[in-house]
N, C-alpha and C. Protein backbone atom coordinates (compact mmCIF):
# COMPACT_ATOMS: atom_id res chain seq x y z
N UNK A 1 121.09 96.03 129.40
CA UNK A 1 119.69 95.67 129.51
C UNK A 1 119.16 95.33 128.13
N UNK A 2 118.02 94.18 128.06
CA UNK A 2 118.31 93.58 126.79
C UNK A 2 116.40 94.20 126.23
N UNK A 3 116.20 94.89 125.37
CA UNK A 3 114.90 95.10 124.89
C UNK A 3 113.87 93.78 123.72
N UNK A 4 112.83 94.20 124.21
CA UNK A 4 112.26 92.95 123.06
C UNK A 4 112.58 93.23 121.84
N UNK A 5 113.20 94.39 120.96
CA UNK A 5 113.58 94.42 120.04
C UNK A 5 114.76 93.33 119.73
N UNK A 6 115.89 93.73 120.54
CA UNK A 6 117.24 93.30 120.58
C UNK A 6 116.95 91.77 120.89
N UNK A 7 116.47 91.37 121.94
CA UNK A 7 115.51 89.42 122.21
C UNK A 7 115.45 89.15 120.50
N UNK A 8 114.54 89.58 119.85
CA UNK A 8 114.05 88.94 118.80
C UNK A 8 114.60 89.34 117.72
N UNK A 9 115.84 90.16 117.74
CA UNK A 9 116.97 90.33 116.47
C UNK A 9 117.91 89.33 117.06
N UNK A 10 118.44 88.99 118.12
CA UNK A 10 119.33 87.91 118.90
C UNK A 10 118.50 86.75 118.41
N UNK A 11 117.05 86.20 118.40
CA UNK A 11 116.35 84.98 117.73
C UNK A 11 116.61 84.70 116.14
N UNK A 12 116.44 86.15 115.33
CA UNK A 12 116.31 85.95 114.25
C UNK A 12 117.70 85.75 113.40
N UNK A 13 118.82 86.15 114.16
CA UNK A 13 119.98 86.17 113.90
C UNK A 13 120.49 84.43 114.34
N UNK A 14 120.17 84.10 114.96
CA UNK A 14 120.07 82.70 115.35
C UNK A 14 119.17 81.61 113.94
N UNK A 15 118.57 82.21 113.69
CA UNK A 15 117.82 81.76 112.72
C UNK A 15 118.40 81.35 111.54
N UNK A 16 119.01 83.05 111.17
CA UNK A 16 119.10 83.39 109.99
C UNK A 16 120.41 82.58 109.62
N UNK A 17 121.27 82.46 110.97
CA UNK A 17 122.78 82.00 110.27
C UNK A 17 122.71 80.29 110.72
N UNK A 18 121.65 79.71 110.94
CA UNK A 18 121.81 78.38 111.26
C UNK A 18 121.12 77.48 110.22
N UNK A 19 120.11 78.50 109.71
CA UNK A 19 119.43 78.10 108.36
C UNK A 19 119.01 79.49 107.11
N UNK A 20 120.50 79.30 106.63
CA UNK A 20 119.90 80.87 105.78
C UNK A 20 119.20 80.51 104.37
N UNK A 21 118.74 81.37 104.20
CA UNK A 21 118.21 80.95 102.61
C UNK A 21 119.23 81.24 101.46
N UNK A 22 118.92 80.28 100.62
CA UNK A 22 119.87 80.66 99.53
C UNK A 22 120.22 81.85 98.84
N UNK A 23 121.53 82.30 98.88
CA UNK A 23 121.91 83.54 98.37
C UNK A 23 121.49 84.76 98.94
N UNK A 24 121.21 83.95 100.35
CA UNK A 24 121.41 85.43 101.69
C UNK A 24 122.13 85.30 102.33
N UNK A 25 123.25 86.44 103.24
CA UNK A 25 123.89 86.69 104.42
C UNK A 25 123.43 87.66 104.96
N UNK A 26 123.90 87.96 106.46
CA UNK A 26 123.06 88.82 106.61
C UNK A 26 123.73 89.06 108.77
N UNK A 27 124.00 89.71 109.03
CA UNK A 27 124.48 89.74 109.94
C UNK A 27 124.55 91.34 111.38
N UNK A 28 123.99 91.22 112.50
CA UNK A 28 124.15 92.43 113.19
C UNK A 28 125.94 92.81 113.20
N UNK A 29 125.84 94.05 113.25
CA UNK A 29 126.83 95.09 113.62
C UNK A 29 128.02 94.53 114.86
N UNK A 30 128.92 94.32 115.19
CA UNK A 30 129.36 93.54 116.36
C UNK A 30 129.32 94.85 117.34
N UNK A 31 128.66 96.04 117.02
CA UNK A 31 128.72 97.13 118.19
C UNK A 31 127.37 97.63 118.36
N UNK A 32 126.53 97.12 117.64
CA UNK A 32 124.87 97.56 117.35
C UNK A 32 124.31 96.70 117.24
N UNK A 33 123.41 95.99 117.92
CA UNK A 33 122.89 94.65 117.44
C UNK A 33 121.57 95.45 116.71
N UNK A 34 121.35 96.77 116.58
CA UNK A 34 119.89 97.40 115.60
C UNK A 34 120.11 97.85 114.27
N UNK A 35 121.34 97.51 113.94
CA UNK A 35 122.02 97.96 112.42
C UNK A 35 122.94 96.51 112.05
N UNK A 36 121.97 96.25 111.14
CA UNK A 36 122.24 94.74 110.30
C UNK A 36 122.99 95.13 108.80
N UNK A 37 124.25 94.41 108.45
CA UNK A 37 124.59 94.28 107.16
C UNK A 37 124.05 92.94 106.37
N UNK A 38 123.89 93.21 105.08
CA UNK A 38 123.44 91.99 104.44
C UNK A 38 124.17 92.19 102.56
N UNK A 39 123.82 90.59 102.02
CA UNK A 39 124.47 90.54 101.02
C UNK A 39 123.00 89.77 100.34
N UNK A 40 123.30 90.48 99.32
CA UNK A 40 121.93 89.29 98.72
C UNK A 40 123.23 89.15 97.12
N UNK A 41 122.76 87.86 96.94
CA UNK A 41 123.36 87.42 95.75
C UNK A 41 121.76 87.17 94.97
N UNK A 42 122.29 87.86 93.22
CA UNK A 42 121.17 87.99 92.59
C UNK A 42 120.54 86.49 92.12
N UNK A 43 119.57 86.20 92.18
CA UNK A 43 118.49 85.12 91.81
C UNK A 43 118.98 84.60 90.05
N UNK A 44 119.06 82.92 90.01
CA UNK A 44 119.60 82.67 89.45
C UNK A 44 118.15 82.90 88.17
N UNK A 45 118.95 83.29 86.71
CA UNK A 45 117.93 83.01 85.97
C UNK A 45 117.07 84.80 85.42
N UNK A 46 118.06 85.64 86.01
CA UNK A 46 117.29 86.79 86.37
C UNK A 46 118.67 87.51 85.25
N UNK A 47 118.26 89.04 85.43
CA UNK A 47 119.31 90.00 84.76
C UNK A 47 120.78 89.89 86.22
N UNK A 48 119.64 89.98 87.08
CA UNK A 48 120.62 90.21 88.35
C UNK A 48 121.46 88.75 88.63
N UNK A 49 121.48 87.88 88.05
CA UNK A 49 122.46 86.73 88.67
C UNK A 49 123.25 86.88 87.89
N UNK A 50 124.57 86.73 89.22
CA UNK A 50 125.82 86.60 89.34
C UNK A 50 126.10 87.83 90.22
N UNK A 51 125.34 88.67 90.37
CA UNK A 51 125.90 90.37 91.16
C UNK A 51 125.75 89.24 92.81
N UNK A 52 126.52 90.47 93.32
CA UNK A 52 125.96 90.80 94.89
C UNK A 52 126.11 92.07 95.10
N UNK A 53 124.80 92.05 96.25
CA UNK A 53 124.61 93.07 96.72
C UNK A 53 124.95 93.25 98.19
N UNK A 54 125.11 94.64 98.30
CA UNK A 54 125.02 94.94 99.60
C UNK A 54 123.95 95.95 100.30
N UNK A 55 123.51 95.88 101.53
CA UNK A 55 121.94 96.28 102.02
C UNK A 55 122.61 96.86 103.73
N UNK A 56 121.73 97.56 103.99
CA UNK A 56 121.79 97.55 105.20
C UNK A 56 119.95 97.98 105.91
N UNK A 57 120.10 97.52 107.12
CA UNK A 57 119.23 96.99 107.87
C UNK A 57 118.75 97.85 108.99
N UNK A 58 117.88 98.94 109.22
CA UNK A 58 118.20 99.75 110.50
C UNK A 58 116.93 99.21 111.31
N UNK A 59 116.88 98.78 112.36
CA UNK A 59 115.52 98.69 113.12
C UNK A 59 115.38 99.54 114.61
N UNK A 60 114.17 99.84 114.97
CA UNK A 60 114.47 100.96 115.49
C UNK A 60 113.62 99.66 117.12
N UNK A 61 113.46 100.44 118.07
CA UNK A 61 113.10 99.63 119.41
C UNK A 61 111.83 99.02 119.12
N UNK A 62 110.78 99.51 118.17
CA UNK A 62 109.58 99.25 117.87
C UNK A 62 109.72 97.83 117.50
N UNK A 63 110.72 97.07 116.87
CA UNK A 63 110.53 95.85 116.11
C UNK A 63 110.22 94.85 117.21
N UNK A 64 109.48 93.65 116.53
CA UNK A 64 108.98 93.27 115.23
C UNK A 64 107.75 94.38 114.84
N UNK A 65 107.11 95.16 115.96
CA UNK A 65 105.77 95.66 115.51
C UNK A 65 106.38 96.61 114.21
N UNK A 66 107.32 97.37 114.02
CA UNK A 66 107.49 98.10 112.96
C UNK A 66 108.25 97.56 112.03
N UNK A 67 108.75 97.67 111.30
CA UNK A 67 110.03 97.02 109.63
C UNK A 67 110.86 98.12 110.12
N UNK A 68 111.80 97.27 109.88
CA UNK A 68 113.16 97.92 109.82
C UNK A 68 113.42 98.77 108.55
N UNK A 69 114.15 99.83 108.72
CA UNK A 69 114.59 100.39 107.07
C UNK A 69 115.91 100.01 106.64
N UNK A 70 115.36 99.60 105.08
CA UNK A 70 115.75 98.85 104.63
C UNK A 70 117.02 99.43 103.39
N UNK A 71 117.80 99.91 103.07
CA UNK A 71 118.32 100.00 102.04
C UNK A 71 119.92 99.48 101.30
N UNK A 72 119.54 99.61 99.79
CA UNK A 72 120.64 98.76 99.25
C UNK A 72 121.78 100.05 99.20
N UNK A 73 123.07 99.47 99.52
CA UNK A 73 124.59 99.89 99.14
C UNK A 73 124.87 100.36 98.27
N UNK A 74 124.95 99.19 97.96
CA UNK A 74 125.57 99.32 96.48
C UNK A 74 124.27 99.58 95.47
N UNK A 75 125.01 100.40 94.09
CA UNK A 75 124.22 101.16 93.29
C UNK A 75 123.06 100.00 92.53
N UNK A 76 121.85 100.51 92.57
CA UNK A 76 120.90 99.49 91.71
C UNK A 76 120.54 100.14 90.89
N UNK A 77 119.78 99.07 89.45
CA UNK A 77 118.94 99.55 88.84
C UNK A 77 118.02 98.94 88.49
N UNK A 78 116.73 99.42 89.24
CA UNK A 78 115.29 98.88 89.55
C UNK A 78 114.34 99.36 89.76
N UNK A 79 112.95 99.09 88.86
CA UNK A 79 111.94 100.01 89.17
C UNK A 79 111.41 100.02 90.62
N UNK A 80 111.60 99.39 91.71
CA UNK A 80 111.37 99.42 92.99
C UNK A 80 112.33 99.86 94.09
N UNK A 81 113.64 100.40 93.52
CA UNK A 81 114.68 100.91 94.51
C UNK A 81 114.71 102.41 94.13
N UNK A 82 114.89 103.29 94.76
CA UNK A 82 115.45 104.61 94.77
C UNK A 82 117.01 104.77 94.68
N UNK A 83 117.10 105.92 93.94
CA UNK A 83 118.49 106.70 94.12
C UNK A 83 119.13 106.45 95.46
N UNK A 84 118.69 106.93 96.35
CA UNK A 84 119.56 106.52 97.78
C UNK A 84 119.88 105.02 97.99
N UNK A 85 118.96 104.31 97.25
CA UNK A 85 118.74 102.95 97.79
C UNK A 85 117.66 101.98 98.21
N UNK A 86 116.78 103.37 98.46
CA UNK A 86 115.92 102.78 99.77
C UNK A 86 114.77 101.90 98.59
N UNK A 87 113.70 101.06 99.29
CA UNK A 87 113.12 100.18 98.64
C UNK A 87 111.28 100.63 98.83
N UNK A 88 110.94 100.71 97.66
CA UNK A 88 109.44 100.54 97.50
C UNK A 88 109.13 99.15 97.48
N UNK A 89 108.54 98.52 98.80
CA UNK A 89 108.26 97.14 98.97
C UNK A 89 107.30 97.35 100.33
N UNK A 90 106.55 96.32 99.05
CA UNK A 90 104.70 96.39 100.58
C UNK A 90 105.18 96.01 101.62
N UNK A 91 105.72 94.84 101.96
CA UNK A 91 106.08 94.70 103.14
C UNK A 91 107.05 95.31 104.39
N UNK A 92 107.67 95.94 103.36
CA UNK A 92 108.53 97.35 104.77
C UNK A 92 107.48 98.49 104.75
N UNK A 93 106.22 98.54 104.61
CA UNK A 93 105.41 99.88 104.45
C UNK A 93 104.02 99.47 104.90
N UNK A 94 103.26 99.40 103.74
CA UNK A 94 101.74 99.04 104.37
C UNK A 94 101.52 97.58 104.02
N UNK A 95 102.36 96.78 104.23
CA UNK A 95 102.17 94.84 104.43
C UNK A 95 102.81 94.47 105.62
N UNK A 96 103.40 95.04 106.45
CA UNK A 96 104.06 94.73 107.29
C UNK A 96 103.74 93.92 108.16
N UNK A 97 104.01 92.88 109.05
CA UNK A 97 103.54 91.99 109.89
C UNK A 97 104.85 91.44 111.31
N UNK A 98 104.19 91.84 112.18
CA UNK A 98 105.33 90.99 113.45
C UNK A 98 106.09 89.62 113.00
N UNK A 99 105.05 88.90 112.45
CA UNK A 99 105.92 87.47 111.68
C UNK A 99 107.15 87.65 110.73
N UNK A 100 106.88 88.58 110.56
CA UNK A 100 107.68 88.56 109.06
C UNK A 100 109.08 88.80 110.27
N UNK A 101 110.50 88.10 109.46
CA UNK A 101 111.54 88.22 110.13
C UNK A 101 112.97 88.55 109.46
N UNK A 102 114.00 89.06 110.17
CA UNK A 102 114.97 89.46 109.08
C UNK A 102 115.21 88.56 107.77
N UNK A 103 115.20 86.91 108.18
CA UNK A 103 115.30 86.32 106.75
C UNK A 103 113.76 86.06 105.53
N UNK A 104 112.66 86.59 106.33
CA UNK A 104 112.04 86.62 105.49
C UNK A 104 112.10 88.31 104.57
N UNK A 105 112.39 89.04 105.13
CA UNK A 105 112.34 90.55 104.79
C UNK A 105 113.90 90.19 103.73
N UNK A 106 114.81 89.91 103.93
CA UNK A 106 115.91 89.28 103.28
C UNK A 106 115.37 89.15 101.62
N UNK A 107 114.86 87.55 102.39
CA UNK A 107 114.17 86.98 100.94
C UNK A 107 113.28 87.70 99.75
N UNK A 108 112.43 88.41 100.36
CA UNK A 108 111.20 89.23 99.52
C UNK A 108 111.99 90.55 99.07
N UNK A 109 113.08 90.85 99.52
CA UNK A 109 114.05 91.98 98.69
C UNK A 109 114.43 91.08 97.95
N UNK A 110 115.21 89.84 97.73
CA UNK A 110 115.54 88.90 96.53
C UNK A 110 114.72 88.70 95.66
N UNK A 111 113.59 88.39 95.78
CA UNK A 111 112.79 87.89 95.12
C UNK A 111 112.08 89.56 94.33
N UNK A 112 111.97 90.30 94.82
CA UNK A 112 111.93 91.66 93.99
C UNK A 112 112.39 91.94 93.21
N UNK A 113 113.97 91.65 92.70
CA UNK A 113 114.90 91.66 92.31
C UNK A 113 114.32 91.23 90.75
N UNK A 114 113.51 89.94 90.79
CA UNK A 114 113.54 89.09 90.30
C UNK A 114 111.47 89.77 89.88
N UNK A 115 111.35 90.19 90.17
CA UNK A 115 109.69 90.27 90.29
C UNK A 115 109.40 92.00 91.07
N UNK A 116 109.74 92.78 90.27
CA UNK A 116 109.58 94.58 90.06
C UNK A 116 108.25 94.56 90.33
N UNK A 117 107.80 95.34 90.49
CA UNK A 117 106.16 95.96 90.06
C UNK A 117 106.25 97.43 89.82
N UNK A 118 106.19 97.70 88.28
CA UNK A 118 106.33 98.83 87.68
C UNK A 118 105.41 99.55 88.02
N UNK A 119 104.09 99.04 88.20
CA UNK A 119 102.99 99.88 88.65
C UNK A 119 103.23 101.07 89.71
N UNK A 120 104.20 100.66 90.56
CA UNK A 120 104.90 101.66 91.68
C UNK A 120 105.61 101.99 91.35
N UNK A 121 106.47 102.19 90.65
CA UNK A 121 108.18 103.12 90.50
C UNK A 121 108.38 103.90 91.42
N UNK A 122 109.96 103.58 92.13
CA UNK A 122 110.81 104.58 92.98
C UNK A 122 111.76 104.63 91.80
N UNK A 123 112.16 104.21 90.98
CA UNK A 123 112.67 104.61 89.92
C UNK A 123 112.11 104.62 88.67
N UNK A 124 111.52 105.35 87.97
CA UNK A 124 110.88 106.54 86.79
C UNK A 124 111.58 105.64 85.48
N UNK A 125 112.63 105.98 85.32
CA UNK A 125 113.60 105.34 84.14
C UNK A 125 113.33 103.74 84.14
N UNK A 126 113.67 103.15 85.23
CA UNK A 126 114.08 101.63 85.66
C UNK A 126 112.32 101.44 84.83
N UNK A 127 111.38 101.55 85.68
CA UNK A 127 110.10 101.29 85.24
C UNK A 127 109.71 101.12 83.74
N UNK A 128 110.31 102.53 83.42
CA UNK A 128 109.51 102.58 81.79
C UNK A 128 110.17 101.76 80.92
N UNK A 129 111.44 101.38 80.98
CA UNK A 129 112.86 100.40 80.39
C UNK A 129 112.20 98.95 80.96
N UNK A 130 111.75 98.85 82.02
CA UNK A 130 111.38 97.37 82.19
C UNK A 130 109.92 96.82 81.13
N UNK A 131 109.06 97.92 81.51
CA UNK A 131 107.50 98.15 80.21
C UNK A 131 107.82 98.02 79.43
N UNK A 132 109.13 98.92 78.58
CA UNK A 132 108.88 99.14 77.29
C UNK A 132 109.93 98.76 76.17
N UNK A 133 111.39 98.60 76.80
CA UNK A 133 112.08 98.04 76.13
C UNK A 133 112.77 97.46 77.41
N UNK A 134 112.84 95.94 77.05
CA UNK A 134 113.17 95.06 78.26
C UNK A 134 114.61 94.54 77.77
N UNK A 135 115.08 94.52 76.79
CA UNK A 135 116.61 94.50 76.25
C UNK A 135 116.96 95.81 76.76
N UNK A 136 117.32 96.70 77.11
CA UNK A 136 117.97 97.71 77.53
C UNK A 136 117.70 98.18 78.99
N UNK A 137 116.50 97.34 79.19
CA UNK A 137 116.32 97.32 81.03
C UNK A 137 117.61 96.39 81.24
N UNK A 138 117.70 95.39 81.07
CA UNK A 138 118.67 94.16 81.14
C UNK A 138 119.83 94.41 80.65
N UNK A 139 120.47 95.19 80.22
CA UNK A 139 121.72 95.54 79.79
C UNK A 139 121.80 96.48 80.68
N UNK A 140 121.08 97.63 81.38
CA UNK A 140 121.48 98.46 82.43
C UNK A 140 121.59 97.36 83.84
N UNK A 141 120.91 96.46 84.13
CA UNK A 141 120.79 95.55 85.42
C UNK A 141 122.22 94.95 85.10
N UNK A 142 122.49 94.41 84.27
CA UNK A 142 123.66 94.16 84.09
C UNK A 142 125.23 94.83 84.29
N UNK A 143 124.82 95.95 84.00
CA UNK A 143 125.93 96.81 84.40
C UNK A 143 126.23 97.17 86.03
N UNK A 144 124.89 96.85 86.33
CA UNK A 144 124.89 96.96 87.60
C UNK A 144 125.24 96.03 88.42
N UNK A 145 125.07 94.64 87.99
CA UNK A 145 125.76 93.48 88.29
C UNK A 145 127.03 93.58 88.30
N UNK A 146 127.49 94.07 87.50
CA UNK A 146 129.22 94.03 87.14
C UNK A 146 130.04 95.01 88.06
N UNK A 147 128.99 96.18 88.14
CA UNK A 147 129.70 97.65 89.64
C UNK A 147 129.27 96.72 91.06
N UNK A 148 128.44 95.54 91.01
CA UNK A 148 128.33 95.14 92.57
C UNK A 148 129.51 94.55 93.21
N UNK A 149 130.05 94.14 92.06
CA UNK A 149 131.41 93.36 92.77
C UNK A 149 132.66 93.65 93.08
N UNK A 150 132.62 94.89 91.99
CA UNK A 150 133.47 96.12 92.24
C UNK A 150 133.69 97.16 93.55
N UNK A 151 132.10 96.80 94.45
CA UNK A 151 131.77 98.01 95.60
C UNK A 151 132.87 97.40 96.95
N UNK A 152 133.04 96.88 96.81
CA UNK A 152 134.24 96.07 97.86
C UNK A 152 134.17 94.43 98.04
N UNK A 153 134.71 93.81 96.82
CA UNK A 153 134.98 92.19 96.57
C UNK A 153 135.36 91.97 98.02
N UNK A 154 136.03 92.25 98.93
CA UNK A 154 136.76 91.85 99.86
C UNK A 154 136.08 91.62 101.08
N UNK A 155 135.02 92.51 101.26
CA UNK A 155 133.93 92.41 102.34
C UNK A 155 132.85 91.00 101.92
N UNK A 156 132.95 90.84 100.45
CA UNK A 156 132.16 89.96 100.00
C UNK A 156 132.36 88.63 100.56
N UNK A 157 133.90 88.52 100.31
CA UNK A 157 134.75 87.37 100.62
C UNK A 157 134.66 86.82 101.51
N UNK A 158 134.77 87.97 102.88
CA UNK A 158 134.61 87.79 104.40
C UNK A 158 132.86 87.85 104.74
N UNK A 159 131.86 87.99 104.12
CA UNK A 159 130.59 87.85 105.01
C UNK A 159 130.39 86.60 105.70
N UNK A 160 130.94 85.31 104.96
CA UNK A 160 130.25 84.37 105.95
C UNK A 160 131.56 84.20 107.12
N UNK A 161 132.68 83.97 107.44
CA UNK A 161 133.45 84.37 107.99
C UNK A 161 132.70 85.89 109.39
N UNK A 162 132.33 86.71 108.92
CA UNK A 162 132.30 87.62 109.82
C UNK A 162 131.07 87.20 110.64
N UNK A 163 129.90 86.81 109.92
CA UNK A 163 128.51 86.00 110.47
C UNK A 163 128.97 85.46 111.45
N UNK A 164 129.72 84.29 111.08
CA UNK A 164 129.94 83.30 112.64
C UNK A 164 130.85 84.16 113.33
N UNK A 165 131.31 85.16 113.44
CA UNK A 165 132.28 85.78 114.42
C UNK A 165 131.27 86.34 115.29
N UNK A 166 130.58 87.08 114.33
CA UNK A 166 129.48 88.02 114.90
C UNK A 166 128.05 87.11 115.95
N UNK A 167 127.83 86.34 115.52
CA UNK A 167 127.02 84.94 116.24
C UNK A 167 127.42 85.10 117.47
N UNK A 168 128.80 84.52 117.38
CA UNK A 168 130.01 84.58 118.95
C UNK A 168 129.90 85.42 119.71
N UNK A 169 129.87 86.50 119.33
CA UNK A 169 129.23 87.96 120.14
C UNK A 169 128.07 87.86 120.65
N UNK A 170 127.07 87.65 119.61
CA UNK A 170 125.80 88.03 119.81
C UNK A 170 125.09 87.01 120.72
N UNK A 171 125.66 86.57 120.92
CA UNK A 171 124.91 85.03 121.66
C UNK A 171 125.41 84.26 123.26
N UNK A 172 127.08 85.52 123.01
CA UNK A 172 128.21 85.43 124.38
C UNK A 172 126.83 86.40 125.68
């Protein structure tokens, strides 16, 4: 039995892999269509380009009315991510909107990446290093770039590969 959640993760997944945005993947579970993996490749021009990342996606029956939770994999370092991962971002919290869709929620974690707001810190350190000495914010983002590819190159390899497998499923 198919819920309006699962309808409009089956739309957005349709979406997402027929027109993705640059330097997103992003794909349901082939046994969960409510637990999404994703890859964001870092924004060119940034500390973070050249990394990828990895994210995962949980949405619960409420969606679109609620955001999915959102957190990164692999290890970051950013004044808007937490230790676990998870993300200080208006739009998974109090910006949230039915419109908004996995590739836009995608995108605005990229673009964070790229555009912190220290004013909030989920990370304390990341924040005051981005304020106050921005050469040594950028030499830690960097390091972190370099452990993203390290967290399993091989899954990296296979995301777009697994997308269209997973499509096949999701759409059979």
């Amino acid at each position: 039995m198919s819920t309006a959640a699962k309808r409009r993760l089956i739309r957005d997944f349709k979406r997402l892999a027929s027109d993705p945005p640059i330097g997103i993947s992003g794909s349901p579970n082939p046994d969960n269509i409510m637990i999404w993996n994703a890859v964001i490749f870092g924004p060119p021009d940034t500390p973070f380009e050249d990394g990828s990342f990895r994210l995962t996606l949980t949405f619960s029956d409420s969606y679109p009315n609620k955001p999915p939770t959102v957190r990164f994999v692999s290890k970051m370092f950013h004044p808007n991510i937490y230790a676990n991962g998870e993300l200080c971002l208006d739009i998974l919290q109090n910006r949230w909107s039915p419109t908004y869709d996995v590739a836009a929620i995608l995108t605005s974690v990229q673009s964070l990446l790229n555009d912190p707001n220290p004013a909030s810190p989920a990370n304390v350190d990341a924040a005051q290093l981005f304020k106050e000495n921005s050469k040594e914010y950028e030499r830690r983002v960097k390091q972190t770039v370099e452990l993203s590819w390290l967290d399993n190159p091989e899954e990296i390899e296979q995301a777009e590969p697994e997308a269209s497998s997973t499509a096949q499923a999701v759409t059979a």
